[in-house]
N, C-alpha and C. Protein backbone atom coordinates (compact mmCIF):
# COMPACT_ATOMS: atom_id res chain seq x y z
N UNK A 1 -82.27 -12.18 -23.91
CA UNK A 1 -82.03 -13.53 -24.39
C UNK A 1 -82.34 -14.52 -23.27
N UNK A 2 -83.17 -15.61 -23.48
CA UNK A 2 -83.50 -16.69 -22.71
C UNK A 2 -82.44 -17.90 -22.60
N UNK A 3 -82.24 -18.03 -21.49
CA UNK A 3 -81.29 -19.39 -21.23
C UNK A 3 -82.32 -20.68 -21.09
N UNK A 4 -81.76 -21.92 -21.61
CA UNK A 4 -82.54 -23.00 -21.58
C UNK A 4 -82.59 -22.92 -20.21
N UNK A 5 -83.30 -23.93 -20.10
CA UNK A 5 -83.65 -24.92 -18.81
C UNK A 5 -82.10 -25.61 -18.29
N UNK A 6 -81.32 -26.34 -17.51
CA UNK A 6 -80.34 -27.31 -17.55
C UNK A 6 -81.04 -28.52 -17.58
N UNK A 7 -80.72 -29.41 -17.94
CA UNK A 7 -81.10 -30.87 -17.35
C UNK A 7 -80.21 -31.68 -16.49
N UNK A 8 -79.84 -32.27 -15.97
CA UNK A 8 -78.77 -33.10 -15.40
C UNK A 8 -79.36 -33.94 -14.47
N UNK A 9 -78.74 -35.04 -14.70
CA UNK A 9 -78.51 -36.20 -13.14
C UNK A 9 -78.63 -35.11 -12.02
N UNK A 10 -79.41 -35.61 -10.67
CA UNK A 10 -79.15 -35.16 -9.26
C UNK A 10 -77.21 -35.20 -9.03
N UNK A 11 -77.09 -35.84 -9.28
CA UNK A 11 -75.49 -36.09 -8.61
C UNK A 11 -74.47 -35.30 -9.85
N UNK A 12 -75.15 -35.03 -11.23
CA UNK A 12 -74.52 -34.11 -11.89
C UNK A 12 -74.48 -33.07 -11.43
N UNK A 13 -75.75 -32.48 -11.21
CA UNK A 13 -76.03 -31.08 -10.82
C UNK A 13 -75.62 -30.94 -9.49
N UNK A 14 -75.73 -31.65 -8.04
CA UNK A 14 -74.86 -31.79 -7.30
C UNK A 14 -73.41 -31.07 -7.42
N UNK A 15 -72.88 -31.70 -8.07
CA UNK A 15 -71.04 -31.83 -8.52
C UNK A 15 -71.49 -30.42 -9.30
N UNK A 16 -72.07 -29.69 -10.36
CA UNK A 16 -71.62 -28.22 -10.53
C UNK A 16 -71.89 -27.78 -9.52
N UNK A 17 -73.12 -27.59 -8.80
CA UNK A 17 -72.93 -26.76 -8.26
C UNK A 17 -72.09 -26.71 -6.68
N UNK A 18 -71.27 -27.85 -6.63
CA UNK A 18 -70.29 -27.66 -5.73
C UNK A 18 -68.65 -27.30 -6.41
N UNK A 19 -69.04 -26.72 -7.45
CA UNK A 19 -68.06 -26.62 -7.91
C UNK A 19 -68.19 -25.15 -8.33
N UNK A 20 -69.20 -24.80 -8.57
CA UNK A 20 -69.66 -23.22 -8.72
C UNK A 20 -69.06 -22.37 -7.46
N UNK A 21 -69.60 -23.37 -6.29
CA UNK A 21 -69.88 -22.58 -4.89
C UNK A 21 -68.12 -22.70 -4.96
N UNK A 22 -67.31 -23.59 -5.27
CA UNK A 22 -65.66 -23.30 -4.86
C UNK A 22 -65.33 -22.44 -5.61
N UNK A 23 -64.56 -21.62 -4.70
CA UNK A 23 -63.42 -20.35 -5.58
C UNK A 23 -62.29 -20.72 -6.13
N UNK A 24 -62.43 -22.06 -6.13
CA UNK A 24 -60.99 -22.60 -6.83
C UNK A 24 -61.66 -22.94 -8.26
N UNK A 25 -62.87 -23.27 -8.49
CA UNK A 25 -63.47 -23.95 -10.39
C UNK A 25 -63.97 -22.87 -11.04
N UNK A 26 -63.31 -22.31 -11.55
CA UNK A 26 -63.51 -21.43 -13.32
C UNK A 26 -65.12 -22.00 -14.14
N UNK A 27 -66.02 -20.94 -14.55
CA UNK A 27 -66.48 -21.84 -15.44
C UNK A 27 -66.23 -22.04 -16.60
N UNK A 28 -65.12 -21.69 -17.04
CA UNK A 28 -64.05 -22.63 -18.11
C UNK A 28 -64.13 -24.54 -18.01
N UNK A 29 -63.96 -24.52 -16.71
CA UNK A 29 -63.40 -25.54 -15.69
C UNK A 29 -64.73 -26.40 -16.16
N UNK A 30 -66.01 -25.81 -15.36
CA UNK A 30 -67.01 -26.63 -15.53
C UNK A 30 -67.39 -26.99 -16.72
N UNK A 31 -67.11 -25.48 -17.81
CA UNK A 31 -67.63 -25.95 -19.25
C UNK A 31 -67.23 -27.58 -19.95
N UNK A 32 -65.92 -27.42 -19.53
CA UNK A 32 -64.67 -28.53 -19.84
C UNK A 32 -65.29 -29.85 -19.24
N UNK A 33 -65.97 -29.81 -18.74
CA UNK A 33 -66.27 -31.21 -17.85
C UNK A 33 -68.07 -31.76 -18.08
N UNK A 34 -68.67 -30.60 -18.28
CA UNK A 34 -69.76 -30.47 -18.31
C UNK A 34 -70.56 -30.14 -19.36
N UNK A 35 -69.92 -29.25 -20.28
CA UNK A 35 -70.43 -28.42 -21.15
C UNK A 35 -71.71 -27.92 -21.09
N UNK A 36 -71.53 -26.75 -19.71
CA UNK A 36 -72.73 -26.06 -19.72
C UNK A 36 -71.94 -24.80 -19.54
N UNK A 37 -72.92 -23.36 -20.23
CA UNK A 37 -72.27 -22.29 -20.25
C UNK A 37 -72.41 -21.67 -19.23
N UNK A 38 -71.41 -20.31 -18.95
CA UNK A 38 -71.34 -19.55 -17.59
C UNK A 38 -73.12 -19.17 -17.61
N UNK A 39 -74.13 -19.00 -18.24
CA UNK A 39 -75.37 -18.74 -18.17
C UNK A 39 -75.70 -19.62 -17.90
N UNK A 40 -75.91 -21.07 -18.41
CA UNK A 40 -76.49 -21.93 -18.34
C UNK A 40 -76.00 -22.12 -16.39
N UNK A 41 -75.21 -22.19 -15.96
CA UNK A 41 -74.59 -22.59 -14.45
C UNK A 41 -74.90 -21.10 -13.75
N UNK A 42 -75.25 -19.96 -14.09
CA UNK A 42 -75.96 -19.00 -13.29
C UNK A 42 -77.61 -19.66 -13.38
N UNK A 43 -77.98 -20.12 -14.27
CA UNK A 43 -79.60 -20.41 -14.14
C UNK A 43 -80.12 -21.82 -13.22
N UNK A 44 -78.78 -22.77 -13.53
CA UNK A 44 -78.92 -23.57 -12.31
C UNK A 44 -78.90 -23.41 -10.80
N UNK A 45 -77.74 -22.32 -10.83
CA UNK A 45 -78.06 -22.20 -9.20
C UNK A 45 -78.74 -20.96 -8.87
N UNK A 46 -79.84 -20.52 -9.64
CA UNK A 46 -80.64 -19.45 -9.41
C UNK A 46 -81.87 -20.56 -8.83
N UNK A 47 -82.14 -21.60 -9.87
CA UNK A 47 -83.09 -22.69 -9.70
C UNK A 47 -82.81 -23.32 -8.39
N UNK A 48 -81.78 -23.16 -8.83
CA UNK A 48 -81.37 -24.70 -6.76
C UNK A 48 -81.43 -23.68 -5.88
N UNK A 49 -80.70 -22.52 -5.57
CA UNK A 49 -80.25 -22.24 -4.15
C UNK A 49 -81.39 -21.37 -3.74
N UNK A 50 -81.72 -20.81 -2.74
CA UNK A 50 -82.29 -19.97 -2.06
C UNK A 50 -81.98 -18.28 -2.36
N UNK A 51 -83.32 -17.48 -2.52
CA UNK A 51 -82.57 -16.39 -3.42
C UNK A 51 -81.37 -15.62 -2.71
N UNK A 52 -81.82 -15.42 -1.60
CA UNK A 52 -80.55 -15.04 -0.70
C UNK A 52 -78.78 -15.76 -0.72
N UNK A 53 -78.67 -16.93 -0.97
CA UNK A 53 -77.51 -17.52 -1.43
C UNK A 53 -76.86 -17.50 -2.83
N UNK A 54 -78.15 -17.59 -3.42
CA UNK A 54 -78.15 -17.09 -4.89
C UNK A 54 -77.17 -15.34 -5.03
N UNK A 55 -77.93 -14.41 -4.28
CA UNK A 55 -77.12 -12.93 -4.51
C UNK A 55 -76.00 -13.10 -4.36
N UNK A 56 -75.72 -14.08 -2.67
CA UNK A 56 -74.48 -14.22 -2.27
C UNK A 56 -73.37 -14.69 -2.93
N UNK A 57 -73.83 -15.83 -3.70
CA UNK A 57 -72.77 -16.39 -4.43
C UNK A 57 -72.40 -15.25 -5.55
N UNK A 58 -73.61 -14.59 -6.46
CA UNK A 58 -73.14 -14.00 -7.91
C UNK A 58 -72.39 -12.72 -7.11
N UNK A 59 -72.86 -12.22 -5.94
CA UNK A 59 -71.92 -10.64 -5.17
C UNK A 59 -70.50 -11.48 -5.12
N UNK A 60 -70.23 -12.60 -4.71
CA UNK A 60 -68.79 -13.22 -4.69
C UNK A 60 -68.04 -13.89 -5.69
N UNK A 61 -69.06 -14.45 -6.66
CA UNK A 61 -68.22 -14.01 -8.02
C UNK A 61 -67.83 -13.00 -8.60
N UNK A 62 -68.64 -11.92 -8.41
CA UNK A 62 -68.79 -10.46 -8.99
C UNK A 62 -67.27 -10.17 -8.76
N UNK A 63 -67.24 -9.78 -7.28
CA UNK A 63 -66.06 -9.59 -6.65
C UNK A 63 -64.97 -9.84 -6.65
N UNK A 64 -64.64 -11.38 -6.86
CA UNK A 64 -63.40 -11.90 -7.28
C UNK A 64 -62.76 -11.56 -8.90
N UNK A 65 -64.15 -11.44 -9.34
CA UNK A 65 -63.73 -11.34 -10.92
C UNK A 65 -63.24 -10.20 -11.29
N UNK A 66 -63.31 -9.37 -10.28
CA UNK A 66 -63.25 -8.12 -10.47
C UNK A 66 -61.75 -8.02 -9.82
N UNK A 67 -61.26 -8.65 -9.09
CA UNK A 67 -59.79 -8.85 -8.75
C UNK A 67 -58.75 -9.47 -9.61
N UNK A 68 -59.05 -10.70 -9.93
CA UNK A 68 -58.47 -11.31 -10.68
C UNK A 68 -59.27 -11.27 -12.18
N UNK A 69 -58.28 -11.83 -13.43
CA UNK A 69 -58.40 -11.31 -14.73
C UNK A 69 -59.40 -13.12 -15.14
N UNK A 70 -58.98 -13.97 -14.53
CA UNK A 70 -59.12 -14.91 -14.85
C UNK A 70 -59.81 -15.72 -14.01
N UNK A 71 -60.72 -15.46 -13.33
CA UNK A 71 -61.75 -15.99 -12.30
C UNK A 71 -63.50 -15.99 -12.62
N UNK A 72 -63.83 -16.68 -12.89
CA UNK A 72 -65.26 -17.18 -12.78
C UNK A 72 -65.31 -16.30 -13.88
């Protein structure tokens, strides 16, 4: 299955993805504010970050989610 494209303002997309990168925002959190899905906010910061930060971040979501029931 193909995920759209995102579109957003610079300073939208900004604000998710500083909100992706915190371990404190759910993407519940972002959906709620943003309404973009946990796919749609993996394809943005596949697009923005560097692929190496990119692994880093989804290995540290992976991880947490895997601790807690209710995280990312």
């Amino acid at each position: 299955m193909k995920v759209e494209k995102v579109f957003l303002l610079p300073e939208e997309a900004s604000d998710v993805i500083e909100m992706a990168l915190s371990d404190h925002v759910s993407f519940a959190n972002i959906k709620k504010l943003y309404g973009l899905s946990e796919k749609q906010v993996k394809r943005l910061m596949r697009d923005t970050l560097k692929s190496g930060s990119y692994r880093a971040w989804r290995k540290r979501v992976h991880e947490f989610g895997s601790r807690r029931e209710f995280y990312k």
